[in-house]
Protein backbone atom coordinates (compact mmCIF):
# COMPACT_ATOMS: atom_id res chain seq x y z
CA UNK A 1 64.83 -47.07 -25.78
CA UNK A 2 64.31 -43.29 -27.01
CA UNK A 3 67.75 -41.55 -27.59
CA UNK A 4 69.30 -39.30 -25.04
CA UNK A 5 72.05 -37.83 -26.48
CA UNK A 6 72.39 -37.58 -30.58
CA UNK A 7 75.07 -35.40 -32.95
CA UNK A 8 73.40 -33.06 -35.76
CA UNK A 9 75.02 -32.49 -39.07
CA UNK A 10 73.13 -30.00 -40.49
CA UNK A 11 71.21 -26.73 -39.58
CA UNK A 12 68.15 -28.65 -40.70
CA UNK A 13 68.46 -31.48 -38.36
CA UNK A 14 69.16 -29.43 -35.44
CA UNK A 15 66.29 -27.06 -36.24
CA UNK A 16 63.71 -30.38 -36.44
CA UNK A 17 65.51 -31.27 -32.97
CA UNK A 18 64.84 -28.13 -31.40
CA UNK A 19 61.19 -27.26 -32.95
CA UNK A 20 60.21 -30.94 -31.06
CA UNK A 21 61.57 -29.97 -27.77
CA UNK A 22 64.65 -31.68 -27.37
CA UNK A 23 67.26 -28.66 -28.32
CA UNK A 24 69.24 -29.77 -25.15
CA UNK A 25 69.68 -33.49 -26.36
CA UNK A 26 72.12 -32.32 -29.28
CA UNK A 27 75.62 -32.67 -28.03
CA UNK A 28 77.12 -31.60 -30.87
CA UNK A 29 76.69 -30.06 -34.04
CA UNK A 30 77.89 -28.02 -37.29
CA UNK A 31 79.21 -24.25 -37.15
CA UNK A 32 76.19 -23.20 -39.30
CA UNK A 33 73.49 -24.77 -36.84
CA UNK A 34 71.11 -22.17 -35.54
CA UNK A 35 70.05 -24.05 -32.60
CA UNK A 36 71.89 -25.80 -29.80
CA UNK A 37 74.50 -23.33 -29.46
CA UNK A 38 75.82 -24.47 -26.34
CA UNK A 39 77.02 -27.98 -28.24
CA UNK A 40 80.15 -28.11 -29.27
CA UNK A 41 81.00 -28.47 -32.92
CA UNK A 42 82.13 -31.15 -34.79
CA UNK A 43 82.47 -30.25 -38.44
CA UNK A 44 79.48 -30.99 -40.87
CA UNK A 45 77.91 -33.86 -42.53
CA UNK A 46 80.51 -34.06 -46.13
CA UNK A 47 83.70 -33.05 -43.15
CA UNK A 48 82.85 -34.92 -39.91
CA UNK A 49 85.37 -34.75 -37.37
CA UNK A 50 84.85 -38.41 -36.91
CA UNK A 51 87.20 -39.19 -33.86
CA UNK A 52 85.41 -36.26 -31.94
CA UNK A 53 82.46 -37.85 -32.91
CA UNK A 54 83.78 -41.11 -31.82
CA UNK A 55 85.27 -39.35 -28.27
CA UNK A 56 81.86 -38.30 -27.40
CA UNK A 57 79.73 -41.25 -27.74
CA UNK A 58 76.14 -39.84 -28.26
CA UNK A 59 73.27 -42.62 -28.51
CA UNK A 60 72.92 -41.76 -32.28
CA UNK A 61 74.25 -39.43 -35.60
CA UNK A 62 71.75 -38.37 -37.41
CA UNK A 63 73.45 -37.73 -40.47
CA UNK A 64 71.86 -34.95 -43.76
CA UNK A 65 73.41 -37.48 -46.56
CA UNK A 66 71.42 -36.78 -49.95
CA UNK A 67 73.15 -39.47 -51.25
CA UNK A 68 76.26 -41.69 -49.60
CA UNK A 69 78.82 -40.05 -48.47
CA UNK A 70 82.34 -41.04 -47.08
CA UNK A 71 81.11 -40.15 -43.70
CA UNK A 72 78.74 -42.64 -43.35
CA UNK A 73 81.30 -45.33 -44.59
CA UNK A 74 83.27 -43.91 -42.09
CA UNK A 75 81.03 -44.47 -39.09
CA UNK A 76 79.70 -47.63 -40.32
CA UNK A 77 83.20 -48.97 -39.88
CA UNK A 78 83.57 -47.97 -36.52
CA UNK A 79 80.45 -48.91 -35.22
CA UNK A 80 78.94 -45.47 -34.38
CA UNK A 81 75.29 -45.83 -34.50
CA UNK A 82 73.30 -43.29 -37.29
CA UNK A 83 70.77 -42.69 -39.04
CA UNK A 84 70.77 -40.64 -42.54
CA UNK A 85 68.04 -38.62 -43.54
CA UNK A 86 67.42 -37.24 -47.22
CA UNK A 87 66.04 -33.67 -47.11
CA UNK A 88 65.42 -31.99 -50.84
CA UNK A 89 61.99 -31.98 -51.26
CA UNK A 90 58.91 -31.14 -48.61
CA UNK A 91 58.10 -34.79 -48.06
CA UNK A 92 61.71 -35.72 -47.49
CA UNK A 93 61.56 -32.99 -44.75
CA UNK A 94 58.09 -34.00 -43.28
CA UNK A 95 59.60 -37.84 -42.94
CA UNK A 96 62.32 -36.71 -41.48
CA UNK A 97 60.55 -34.95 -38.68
CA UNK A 98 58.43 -38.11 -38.62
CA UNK A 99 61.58 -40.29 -38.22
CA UNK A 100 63.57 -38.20 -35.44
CA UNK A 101 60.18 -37.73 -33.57
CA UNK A 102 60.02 -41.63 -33.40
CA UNK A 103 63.48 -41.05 -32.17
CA UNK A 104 62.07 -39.43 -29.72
CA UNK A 105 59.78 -40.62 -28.69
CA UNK A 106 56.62 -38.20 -29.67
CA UNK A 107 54.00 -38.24 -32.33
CA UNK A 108 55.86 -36.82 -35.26
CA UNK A 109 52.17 -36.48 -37.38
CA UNK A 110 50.06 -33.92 -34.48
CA UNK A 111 53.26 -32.32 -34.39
CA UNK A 112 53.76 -31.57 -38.59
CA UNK A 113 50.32 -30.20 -38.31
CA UNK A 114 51.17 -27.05 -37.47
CA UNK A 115 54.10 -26.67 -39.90
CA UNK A 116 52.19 -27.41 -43.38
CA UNK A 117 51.75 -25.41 -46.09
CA UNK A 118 48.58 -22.99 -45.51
CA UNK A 119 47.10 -19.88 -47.18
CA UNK A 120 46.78 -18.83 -50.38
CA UNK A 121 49.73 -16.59 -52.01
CA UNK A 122 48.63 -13.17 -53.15
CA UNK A 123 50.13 -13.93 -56.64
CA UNK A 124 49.14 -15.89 -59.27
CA UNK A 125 53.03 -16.91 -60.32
CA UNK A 126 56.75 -16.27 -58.99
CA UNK A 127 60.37 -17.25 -59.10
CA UNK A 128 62.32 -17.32 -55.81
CA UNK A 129 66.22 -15.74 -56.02
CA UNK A 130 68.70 -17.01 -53.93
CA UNK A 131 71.30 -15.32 -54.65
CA UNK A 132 73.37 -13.24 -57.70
CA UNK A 133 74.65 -10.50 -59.46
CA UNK A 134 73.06 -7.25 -58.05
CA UNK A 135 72.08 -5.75 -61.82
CA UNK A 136 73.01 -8.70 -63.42
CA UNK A 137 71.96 -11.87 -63.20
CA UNK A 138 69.44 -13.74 -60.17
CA UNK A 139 70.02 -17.68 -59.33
CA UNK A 140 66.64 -18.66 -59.38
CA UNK A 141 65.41 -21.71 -57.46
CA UNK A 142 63.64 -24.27 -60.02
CA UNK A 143 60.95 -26.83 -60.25
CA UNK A 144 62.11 -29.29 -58.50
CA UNK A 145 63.15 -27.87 -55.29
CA UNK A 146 60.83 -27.49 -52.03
CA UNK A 147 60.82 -23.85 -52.27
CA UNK A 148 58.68 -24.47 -55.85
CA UNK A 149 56.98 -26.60 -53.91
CA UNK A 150 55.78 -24.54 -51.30
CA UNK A 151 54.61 -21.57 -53.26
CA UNK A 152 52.51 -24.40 -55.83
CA UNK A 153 50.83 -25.69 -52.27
CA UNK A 154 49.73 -22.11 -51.87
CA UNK A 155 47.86 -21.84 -55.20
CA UNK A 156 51.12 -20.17 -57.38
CA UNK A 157 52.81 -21.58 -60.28
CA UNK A 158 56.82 -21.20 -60.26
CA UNK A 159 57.87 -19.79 -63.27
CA UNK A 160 61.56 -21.00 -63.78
CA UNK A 161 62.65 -22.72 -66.77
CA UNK A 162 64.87 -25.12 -65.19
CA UNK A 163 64.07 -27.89 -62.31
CA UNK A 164 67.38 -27.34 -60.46
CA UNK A 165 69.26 -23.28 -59.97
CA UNK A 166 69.38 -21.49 -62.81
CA UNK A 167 71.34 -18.08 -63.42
CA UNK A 168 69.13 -15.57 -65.69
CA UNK A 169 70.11 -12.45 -67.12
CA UNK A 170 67.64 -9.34 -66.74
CA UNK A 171 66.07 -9.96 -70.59
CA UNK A 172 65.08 -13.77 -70.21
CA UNK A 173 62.91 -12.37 -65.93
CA UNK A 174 61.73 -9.79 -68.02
CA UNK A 175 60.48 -12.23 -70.60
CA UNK A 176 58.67 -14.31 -67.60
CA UNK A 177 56.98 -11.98 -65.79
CA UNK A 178 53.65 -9.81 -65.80
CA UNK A 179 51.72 -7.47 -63.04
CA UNK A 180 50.52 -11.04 -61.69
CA UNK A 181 54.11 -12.18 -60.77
CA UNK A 182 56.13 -11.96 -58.12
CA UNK A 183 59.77 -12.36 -56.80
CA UNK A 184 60.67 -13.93 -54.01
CA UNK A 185 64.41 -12.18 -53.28
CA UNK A 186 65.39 -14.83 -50.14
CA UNK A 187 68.53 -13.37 -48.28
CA UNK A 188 69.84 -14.79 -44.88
CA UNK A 189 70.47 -11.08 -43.67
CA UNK A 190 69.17 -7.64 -44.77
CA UNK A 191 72.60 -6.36 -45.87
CA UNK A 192 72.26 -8.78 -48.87
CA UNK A 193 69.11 -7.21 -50.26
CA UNK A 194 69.74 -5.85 -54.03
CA UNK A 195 69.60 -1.74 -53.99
CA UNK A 196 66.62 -0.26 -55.67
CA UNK A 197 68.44 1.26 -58.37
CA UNK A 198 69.76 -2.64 -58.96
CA UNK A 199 66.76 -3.87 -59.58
CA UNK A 200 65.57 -0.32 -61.47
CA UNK A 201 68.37 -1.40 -63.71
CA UNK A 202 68.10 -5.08 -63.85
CA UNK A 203 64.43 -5.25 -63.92
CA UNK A 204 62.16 -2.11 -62.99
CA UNK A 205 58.69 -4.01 -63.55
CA UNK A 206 59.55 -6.18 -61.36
CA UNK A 207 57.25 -6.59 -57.94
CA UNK A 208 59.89 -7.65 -55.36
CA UNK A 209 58.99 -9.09 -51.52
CA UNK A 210 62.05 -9.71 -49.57
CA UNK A 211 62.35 -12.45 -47.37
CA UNK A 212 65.00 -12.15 -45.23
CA UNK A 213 65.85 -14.75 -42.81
CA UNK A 214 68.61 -17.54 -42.06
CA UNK A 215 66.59 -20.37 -41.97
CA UNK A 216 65.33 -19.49 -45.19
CA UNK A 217 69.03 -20.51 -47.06
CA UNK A 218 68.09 -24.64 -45.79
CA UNK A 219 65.12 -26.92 -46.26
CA UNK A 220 63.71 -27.16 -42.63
CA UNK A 221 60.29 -26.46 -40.71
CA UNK A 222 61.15 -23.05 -40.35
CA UNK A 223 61.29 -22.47 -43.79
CA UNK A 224 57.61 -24.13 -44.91
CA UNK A 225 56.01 -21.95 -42.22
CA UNK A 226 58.29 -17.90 -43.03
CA UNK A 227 57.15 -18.36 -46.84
CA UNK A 228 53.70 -19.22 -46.32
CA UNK A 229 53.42 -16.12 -44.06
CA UNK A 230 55.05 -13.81 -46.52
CA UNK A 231 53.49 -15.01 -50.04
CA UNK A 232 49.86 -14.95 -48.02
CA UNK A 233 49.98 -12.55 -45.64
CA UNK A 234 52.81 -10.20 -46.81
CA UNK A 235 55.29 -10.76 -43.49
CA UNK A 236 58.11 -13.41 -42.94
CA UNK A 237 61.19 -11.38 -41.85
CA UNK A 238 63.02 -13.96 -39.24
């Protein structure tokens, strides 16, 4: 029997709900979902309100848990039925659209078609920056992380020195980049965009695309399919 009702823990989870048609079957969810707003909330997946979740008696929990957390301990012991999905890299994410479409019911693979990584980016090399220091210092997303892996499916090499986040000062991106590079400055609303004179200051070679979205800050669908339009094509505001 497919599941009716179900509880989302992360933004991620709900967005893979919603993108396979069943937005209305979340009953509940975290304050940072974008979807099912009408759901009530019940914390997130590290600070479940577990006896809400226990009060409203969905068919199933689909739990974000990179690795084990206290929440699932918790529901184990009280019987709740989950299910706990790993999501860092791109496959993670494309099983666990595979998993909660079997959920569902649907065919998970027709449906990932459409949310693979296609083009070509317009660069030869980049770093993505989520976040820092305006004039300082970027947090650049490294190696190992499904955004590096989405800009090396479109044809780029990711230029970070680290595999996980990495804060660099304006000398060592000036050291990494030429005319054939470009950053990737990912903000979840336009208000966060560095100035020009901050990046005149912190790096005035530098070829900058904003990407400015809030589905951008998680590793969903979304995500895969706003990059890929603006390292190709040159658009992917939300």
């Amino acid at each position: 029997m497919y599941a009716q009702t179900v509880v989302s823990t992360s933004p991620a989870l709900s967005e893979i709900i919603t993108l396979l048609g069943f937005e209305k079957n979340i009953i509940a969810r975290t304050p940072y979902c974008l979807d099912a707003l009408n759901a009530q909330k019940i914390g997130t997946a590290l600070e479940l309100d577990i006896e809400k979740v226990f009060s409203i008696k969905s068919d199933l929990v689909l739990l974000q848990e990179n690795t084990q957390t206290k929440t699932s301990t918790y529901l184990k012991k009280l019987k709740i039925k989950y299910k706990s999905f790993k999501m860092v890299n791109l496959e993670d994410i494309y099983k666990t659209t595979n998993e909660i479409a079997t959920i569902f019911g649907v065919d998970g693979e027709e449906f990932l078609k459409k949310y693979k990584v296609t083009g070509q980016g317009k660069f030869k090399q980049g770093l993505i920056m989520l976040g820092g220091v305006p004039g300082k210092s970027v947090m650049i997303a490294g190696t190992d992380t499904f955004y590096s892996q989405i800009i090396e499916q479109l044809g780029m090499k990711n230029l970070s020195p680290s595999k996980n986040w990495p804060n660099l000062q304006a000398e060592k991106i000036r050291s990494l980049i030429d005319k054939d590079t470009v950053i990737l400055e990912v903000v979840s609303k336009k208000e966060a965009l560095w100035s020009q004179s901050d990046w005149q200051s912190f790096c005035p070679k530098c070829h900058v695309v904003p990407l400015v979205s809030k589905r951008a800050a998680y590793p969903g669908l979304k995500v895969i399919e706003i990059m890929s339009n603006v390292l190709s094509k040159g658009s992917g505001h939300d």
